[in-house]
Protein backbone atom coordinates (compact mmCIF):
# COMPACT_ATOMS: atom_id res chain seq x y z
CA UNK A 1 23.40 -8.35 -8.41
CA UNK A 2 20.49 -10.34 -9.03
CA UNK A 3 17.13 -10.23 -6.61
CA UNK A 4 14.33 -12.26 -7.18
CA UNK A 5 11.02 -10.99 -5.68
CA UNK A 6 8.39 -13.23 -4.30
CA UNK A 7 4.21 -12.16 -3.75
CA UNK A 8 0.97 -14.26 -3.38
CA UNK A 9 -0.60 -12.43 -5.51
CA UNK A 10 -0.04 -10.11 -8.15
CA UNK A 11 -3.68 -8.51 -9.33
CA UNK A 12 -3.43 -6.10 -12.26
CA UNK A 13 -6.64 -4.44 -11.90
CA UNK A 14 -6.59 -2.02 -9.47
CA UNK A 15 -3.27 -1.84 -8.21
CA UNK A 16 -2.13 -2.15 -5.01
CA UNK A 17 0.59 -4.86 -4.61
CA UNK A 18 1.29 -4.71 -8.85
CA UNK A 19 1.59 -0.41 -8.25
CA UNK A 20 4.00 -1.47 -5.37
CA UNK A 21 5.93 -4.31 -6.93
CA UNK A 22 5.85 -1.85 -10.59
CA UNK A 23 7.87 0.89 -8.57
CA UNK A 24 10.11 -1.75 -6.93
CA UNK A 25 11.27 -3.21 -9.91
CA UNK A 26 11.53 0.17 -11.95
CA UNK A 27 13.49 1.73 -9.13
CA UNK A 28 16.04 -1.07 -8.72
CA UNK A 29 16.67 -1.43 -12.72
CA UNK A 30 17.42 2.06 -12.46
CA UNK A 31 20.06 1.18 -10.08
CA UNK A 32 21.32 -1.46 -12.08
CA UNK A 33 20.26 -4.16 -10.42
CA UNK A 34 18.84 -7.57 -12.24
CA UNK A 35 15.37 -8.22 -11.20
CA UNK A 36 13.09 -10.77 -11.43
CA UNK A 37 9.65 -11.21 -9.87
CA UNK A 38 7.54 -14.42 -9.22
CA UNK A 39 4.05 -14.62 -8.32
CA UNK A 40 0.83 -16.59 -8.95
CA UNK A 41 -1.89 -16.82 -10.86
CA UNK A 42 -4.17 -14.85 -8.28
CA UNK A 43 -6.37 -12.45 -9.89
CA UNK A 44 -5.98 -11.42 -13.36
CA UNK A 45 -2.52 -13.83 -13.74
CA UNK A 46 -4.42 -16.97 -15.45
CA UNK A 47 -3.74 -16.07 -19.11
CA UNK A 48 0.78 -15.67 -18.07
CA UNK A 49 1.45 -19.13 -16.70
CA UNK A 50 4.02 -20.45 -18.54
CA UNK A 51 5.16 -23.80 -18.40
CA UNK A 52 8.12 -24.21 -15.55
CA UNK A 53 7.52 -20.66 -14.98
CA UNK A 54 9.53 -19.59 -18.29
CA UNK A 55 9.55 -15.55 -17.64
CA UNK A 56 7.56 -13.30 -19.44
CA UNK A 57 8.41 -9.24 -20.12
CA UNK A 58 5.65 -7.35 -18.47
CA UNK A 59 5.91 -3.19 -18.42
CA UNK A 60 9.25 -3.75 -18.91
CA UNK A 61 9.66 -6.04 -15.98
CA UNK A 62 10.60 -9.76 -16.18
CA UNK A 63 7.64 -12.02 -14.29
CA UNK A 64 6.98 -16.04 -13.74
CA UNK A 65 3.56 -16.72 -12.94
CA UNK A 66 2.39 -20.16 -11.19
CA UNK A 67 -0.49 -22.07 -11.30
CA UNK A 68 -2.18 -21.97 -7.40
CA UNK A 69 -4.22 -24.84 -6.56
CA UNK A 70 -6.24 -23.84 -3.59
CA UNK A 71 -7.94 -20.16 -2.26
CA UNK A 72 -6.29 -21.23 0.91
CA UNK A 73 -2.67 -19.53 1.38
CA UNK A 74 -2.43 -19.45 -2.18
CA UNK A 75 -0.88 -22.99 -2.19
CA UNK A 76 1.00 -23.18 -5.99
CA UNK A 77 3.37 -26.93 -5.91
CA UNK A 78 4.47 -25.71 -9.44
CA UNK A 79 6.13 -22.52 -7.77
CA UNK A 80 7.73 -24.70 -5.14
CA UNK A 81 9.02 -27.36 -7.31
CA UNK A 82 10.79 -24.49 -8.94
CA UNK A 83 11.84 -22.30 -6.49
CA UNK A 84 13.67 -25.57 -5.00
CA UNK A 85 15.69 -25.70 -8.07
CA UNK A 86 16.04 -22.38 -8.94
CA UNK A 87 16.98 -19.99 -5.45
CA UNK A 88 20.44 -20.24 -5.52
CA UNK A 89 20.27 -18.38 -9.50
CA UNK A 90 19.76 -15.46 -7.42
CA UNK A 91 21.93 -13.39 -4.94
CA UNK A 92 18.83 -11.91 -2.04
CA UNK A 93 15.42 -13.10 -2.17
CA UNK A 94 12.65 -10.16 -1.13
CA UNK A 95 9.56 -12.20 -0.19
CA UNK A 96 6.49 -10.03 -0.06
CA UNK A 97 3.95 -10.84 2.53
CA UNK A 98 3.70 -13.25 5.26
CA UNK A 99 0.70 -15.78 5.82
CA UNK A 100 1.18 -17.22 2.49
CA UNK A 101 1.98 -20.44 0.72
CA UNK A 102 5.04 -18.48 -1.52
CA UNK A 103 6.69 -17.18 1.68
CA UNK A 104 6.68 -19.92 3.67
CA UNK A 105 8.22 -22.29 0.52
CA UNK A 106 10.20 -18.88 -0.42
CA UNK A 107 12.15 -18.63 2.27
CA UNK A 108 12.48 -22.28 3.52
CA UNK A 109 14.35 -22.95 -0.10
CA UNK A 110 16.45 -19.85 0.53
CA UNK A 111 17.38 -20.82 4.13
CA UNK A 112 18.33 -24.16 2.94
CA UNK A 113 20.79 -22.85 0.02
CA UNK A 114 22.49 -20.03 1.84
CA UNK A 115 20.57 -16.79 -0.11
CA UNK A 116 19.68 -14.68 2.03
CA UNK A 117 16.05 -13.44 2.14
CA UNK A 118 14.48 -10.62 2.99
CA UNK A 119 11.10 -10.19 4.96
CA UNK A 120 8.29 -7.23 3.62
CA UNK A 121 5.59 -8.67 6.09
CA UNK A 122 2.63 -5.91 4.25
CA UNK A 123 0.94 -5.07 7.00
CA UNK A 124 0.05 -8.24 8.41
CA UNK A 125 2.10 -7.71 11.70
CA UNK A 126 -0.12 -4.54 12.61
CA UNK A 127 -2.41 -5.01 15.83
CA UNK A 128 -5.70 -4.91 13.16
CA UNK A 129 -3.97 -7.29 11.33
CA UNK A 130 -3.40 -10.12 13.70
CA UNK A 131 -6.28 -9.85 15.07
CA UNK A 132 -8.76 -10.02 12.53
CA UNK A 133 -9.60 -12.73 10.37
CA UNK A 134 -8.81 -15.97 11.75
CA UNK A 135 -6.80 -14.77 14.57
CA UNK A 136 -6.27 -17.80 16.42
CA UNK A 137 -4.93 -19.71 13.14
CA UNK A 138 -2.43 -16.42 12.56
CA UNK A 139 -1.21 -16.23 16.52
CA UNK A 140 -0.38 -20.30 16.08
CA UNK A 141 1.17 -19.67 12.66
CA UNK A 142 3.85 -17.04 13.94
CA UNK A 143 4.80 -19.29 16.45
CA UNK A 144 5.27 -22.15 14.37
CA UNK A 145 6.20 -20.58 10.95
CA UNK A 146 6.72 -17.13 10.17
CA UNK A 147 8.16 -16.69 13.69
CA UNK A 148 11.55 -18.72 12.19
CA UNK A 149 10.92 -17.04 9.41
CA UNK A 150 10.86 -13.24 10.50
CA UNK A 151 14.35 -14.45 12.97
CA UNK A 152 16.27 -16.11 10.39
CA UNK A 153 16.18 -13.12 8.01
CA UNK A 154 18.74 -11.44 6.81
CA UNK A 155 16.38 -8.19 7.05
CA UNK A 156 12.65 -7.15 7.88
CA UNK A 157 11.51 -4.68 5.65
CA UNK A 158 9.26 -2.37 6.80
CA UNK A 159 7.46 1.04 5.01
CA UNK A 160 6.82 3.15 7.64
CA UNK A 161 8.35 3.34 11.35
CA UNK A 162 4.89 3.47 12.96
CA UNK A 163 4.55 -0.63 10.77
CA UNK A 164 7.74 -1.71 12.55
CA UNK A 165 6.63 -0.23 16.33
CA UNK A 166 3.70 -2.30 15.84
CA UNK A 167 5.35 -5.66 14.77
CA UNK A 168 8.04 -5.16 17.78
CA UNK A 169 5.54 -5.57 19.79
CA UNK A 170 4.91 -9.44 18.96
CA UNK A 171 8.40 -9.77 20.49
CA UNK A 172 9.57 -11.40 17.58
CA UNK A 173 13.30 -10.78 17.20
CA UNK A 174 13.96 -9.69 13.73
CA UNK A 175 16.55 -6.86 11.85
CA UNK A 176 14.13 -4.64 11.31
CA UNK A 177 14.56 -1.98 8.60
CA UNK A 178 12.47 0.89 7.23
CA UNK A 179 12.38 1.86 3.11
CA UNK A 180 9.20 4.10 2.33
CA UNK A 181 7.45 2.36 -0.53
CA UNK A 182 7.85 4.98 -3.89
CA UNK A 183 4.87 7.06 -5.48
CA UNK A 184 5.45 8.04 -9.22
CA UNK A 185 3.77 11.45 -10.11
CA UNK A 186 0.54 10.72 -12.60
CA UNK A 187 0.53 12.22 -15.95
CA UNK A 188 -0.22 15.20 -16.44
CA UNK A 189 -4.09 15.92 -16.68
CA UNK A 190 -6.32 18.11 -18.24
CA UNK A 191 -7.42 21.30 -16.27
CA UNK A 192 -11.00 20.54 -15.03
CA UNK A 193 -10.93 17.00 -15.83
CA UNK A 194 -12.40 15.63 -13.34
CA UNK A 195 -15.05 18.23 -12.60
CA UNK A 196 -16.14 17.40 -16.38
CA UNK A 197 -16.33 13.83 -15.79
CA UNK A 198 -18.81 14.49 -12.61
CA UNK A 199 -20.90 17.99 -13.43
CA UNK A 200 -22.07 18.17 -9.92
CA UNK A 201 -19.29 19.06 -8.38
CA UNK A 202 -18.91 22.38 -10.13
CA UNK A 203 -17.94 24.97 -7.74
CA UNK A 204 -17.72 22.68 -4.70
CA UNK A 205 -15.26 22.32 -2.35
CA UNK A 206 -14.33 19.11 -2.64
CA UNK A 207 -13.29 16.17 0.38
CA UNK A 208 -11.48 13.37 -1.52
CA UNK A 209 -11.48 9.49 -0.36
CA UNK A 210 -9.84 7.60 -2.89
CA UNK A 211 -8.76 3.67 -1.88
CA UNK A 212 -9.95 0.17 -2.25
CA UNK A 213 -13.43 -0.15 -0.18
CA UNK A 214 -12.72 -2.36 2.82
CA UNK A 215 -13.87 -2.22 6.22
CA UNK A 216 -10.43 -1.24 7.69
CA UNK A 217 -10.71 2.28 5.25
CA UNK A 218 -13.30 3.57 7.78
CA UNK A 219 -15.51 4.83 5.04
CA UNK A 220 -18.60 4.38 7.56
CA UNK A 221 -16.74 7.24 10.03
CA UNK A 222 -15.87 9.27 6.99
CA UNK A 223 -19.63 9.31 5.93
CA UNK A 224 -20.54 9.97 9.94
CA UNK A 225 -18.10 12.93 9.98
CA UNK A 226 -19.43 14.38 6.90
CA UNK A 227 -22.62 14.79 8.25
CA UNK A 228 -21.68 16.28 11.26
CA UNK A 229 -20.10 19.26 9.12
CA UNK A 230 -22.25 19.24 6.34
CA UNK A 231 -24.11 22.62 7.94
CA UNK A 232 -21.36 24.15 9.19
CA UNK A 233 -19.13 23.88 5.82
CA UNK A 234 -22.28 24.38 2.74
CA UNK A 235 -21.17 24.05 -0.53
CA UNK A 236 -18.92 20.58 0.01
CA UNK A 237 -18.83 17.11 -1.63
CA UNK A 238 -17.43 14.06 -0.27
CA UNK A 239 -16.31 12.22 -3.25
CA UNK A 240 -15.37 8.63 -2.56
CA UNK A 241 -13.67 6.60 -5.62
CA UNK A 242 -12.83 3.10 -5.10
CA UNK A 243 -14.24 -0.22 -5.44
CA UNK A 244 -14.47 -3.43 -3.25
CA UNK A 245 -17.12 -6.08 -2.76
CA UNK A 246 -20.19 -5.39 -3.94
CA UNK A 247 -21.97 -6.15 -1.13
CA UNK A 248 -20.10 -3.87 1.22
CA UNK A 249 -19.95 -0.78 -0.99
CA UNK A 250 -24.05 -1.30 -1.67
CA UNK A 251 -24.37 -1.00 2.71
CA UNK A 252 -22.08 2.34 2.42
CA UNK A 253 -24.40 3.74 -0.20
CA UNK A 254 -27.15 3.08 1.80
CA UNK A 255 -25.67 4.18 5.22
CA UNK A 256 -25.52 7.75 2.53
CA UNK A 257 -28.94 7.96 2.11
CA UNK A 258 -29.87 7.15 5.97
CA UNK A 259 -27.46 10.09 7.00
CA UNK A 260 -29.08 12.34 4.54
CA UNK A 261 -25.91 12.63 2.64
CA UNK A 262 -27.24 11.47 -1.10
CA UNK A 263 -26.72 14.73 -2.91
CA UNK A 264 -23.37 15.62 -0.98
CA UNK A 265 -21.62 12.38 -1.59
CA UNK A 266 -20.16 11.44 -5.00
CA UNK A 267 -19.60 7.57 -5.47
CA UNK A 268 -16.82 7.77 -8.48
CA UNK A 269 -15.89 3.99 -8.72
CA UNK A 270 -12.32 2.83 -9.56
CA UNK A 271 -10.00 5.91 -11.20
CA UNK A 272 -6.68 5.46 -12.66
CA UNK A 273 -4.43 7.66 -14.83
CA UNK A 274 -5.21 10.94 -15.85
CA UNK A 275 -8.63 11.10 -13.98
CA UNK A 276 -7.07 10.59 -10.55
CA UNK A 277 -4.47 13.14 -10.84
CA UNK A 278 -7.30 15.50 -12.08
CA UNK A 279 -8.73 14.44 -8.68
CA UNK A 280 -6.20 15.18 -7.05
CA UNK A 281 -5.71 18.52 -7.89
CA UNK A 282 -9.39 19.53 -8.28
CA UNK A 283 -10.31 18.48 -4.33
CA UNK A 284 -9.57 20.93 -1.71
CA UNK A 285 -7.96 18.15 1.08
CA UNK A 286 -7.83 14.31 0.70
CA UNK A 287 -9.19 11.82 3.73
CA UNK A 288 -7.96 8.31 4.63
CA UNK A 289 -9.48 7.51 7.93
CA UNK A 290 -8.14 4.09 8.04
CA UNK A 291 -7.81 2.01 10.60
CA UNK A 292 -4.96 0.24 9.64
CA UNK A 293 -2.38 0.70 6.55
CA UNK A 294 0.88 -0.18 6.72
CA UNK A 295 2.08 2.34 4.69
CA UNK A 296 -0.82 4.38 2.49
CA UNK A 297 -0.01 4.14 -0.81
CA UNK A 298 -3.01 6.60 -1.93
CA UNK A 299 -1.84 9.32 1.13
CA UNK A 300 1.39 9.92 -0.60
CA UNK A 301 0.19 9.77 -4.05
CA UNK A 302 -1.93 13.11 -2.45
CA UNK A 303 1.56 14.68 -0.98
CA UNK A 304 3.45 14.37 -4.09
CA UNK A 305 0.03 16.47 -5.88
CA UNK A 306 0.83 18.53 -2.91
CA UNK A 307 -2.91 17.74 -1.70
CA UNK A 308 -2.76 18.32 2.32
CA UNK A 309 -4.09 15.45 3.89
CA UNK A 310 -6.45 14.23 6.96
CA UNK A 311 -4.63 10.45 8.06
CA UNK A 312 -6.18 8.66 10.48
CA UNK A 313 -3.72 7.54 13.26
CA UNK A 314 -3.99 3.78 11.90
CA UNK A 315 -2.33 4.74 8.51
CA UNK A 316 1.65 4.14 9.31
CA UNK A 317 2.83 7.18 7.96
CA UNK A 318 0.58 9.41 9.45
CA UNK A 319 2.60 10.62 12.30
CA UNK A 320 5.49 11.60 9.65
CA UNK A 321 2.93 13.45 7.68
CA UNK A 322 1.94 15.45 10.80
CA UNK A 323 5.60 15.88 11.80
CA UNK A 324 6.25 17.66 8.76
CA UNK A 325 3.35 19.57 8.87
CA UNK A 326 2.02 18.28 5.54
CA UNK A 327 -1.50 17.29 7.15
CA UNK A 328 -3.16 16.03 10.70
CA UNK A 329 -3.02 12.97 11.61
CA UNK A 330 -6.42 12.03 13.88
CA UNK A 331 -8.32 9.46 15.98
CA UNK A 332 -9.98 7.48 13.77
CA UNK A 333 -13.60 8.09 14.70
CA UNK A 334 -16.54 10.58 13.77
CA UNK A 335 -15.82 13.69 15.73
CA UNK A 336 -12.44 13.72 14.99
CA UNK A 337 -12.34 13.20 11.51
CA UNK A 338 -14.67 15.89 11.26
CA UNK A 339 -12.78 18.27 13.21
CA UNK A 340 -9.71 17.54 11.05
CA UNK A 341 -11.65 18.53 7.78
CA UNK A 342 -12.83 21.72 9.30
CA UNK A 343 -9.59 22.61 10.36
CA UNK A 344 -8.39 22.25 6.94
CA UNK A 345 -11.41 23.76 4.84
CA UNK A 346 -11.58 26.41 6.98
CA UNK A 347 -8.47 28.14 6.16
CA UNK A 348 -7.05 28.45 2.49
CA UNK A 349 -3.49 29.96 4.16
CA UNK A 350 -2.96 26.67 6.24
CA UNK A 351 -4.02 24.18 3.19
CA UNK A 352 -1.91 25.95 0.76
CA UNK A 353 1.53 26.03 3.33
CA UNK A 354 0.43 22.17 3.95
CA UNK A 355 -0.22 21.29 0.24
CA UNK A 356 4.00 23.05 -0.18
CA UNK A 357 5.60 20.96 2.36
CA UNK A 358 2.85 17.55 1.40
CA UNK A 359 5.23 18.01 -2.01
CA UNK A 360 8.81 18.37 -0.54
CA UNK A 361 8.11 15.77 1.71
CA UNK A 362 6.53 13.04 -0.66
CA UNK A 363 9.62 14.19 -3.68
CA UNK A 364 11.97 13.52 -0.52
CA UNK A 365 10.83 10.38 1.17
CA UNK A 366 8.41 8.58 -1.02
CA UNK A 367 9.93 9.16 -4.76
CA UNK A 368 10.88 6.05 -6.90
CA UNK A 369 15.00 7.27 -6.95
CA UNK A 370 14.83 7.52 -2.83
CA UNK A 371 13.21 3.74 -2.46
CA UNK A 372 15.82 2.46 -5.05
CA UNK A 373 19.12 3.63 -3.20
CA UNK A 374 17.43 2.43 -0.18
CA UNK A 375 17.09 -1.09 -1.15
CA UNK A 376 20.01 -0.87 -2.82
CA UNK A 377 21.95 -0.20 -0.11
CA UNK A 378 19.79 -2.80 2.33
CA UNK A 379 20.85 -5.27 -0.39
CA UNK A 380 24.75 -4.27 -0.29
CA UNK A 381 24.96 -4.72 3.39
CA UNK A 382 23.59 -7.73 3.47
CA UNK A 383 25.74 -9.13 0.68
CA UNK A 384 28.79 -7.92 2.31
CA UNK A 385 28.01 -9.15 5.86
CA UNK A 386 27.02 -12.58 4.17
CA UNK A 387 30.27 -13.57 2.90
CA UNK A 388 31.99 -11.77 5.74
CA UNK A 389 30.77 -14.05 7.54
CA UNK A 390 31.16 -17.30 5.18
């Protein structure tokens, strides 16, 4: 079997879709299964462009990267030109993202030479996704593309049932299926790693945020719950690593300092490797107050540390999380968020049974081995219906 994958974008730096897409294509060589991905040159993927899109090995993975010519959808002729010629080398097509030049040319090509495609829309059927940023061009869009799209697909792939409830609701008929997206445990880290890296949060209980800085994160509640608690709960930090625009993370350090919070919050920047999995185990409980994720990539990184988590109800799998009894899942505003950390710093028994089942349930749903059969399987049946019905 041989699958190509298609994303917009495939940005090295700090993760995100390359962690996602990494784990994909690890999990399914593991199974056997020939994989190829193609992407642009979004982000750090100027230096690979190869002429005609000649591959290039990349951590062991087998990449094309094309030249885009506009910000705009990501619009790359040179990818189109070859996926035109090239789909039917391939037996499924997994097209990552919707919204986007590659997807729309993706899965037209595919349509039109009989492979069948499948659909990972990444969040951008959500409520919050629709309807922010240019809402009225996305609502005309689905009707006009990526609703034929999402129908004519041989499968919708969702990461979390609380992402597929959402996009139901468009009324969009689609096969709609659900594969959790893999973590891979970290290397293994020094004992006090972190704690030497930042001094000042010796002997603190530590609150961990730890995601890309964007609006949708909620950092602004976070920082408004943390001050409601700060007197009730002394000797806590609210350490927030990440990145994002500069712009918006300079108005979150200074909504900080107007809530008084300057000495209790710890701004740690982008971590990766050995440092984050130091964090991990170093804070007491880890926050995402999101208001949208469609699945949570840094939640179950947490579980499979077996941190215990706080989820706002916006991240998809916080409802599983809760169900298993690995965390709370809240409302997404001050007061709650703030009631969920107490809850959780203010009994070691509770964290320490949550932080046990956060592990069994991240090694049993979210592990690179459990995605792998799953789209291996997803793959199969698709195969087999397709020339059943040939």
């Amino acid at each position: 079997m041989k699958v190509l994958h298609v994303i917009p974008s495939l940005s090295l730096a700090h993760g995100g879709p390359s962690r996602a897409i990494g784990l994909i294509e690890r999990a399914l060589r593991a199974q056997g299964v020939e994989v190829e991905t193609a992407t642009t040159d979004d982000g750090s993927g100027q230096r690979k462009v190869r002429p005609g899109g000649t591959p290039i090995e990349e951590d062991g993975a087998i990449r094309r990267y094309f030249p885009k010519r506009s910000e705009f959808y990501k619009a790359s002729p040179a990818f189109a030109r070859w996926i035109g010629r090239h789909v039917r080398d391939y037996d499924i097509v997994h097209i990552h993202a919707l919204f986007s030049f590659t997807s729309v040319v993706a899965a037209r090509a595919a349509r039109r030479a009989g492979v069948p495609y499948v659909l990972r829309p990444l969040g951008t059927l959500s409520r919050y996704g629709v309807t922010r940023r240019r809402p009225w061009l996305k609502r005309l869009s689905l009707k006009l593309v990526e609703g034929p799209l999402l129908r004519h697909a041989a499968a919708v792939h969702f990461t979390a049932e609380a992402e597929r409830t959402e996009a139901e609701e468009l009324g969009i008929p689609m096969r709609s299926v659900v594969i959790p997206l893999a973590v891979a445990a970290g290397p293994v880290a020094e004992p006090g790693l972190f704690v030497a890296r930042f001094p000042q949060l010796q002997g603190k209980r530590i609150v961990l945020f730890l995601s890309r800085l964007d609006p949708k994160k909620n950092v602004e509640g976070l920082l408004r719950a943390f001050r409601l608690i700060e007197d009730s709960l002394p000797g806590m930090r609210l350490v927030i690593a990440g990145d994002g625009e500069a712009g918006y993370v300079a108005g979150l350090k200074r909504l900080a300092n107007e809530l008084g919070l300057a000495d209790r919050v710890v701004w740690a920047g982008y971590i990766d490797g050995e440092l984050k999995v130091s964090a991990y185990t170093t804070a007491q409980v880890f926050v995402l107050p999101s208001f949208s994720e469609n699945f949570g990539i840094a939640a179950a990184e947490a579980l499979m540390a077996g941190l215990p988590c706080v989820l706002g109800e916006g991240v998809a799998i916080a409802e599983e999380v809760a169900a298993a009894g690995a965390g709370l899942a809240v409302e997404p505003n001050p007061e709650n968020i703030a009631r969920g950390i107490i809850t959780m710093l203010s009994d070691s028994a509770l964290r320490a049974a949550m932080g046990g089942r956060a592990a069994a349930l991240a090694r049993e749903q979210y592990s690179v081995e459990a995605m792998g059969l799953g789209l291996v399987r997803l793959y199969e049946g698709i195969l087999k219906n397709s020339c059943s019905t040939r």
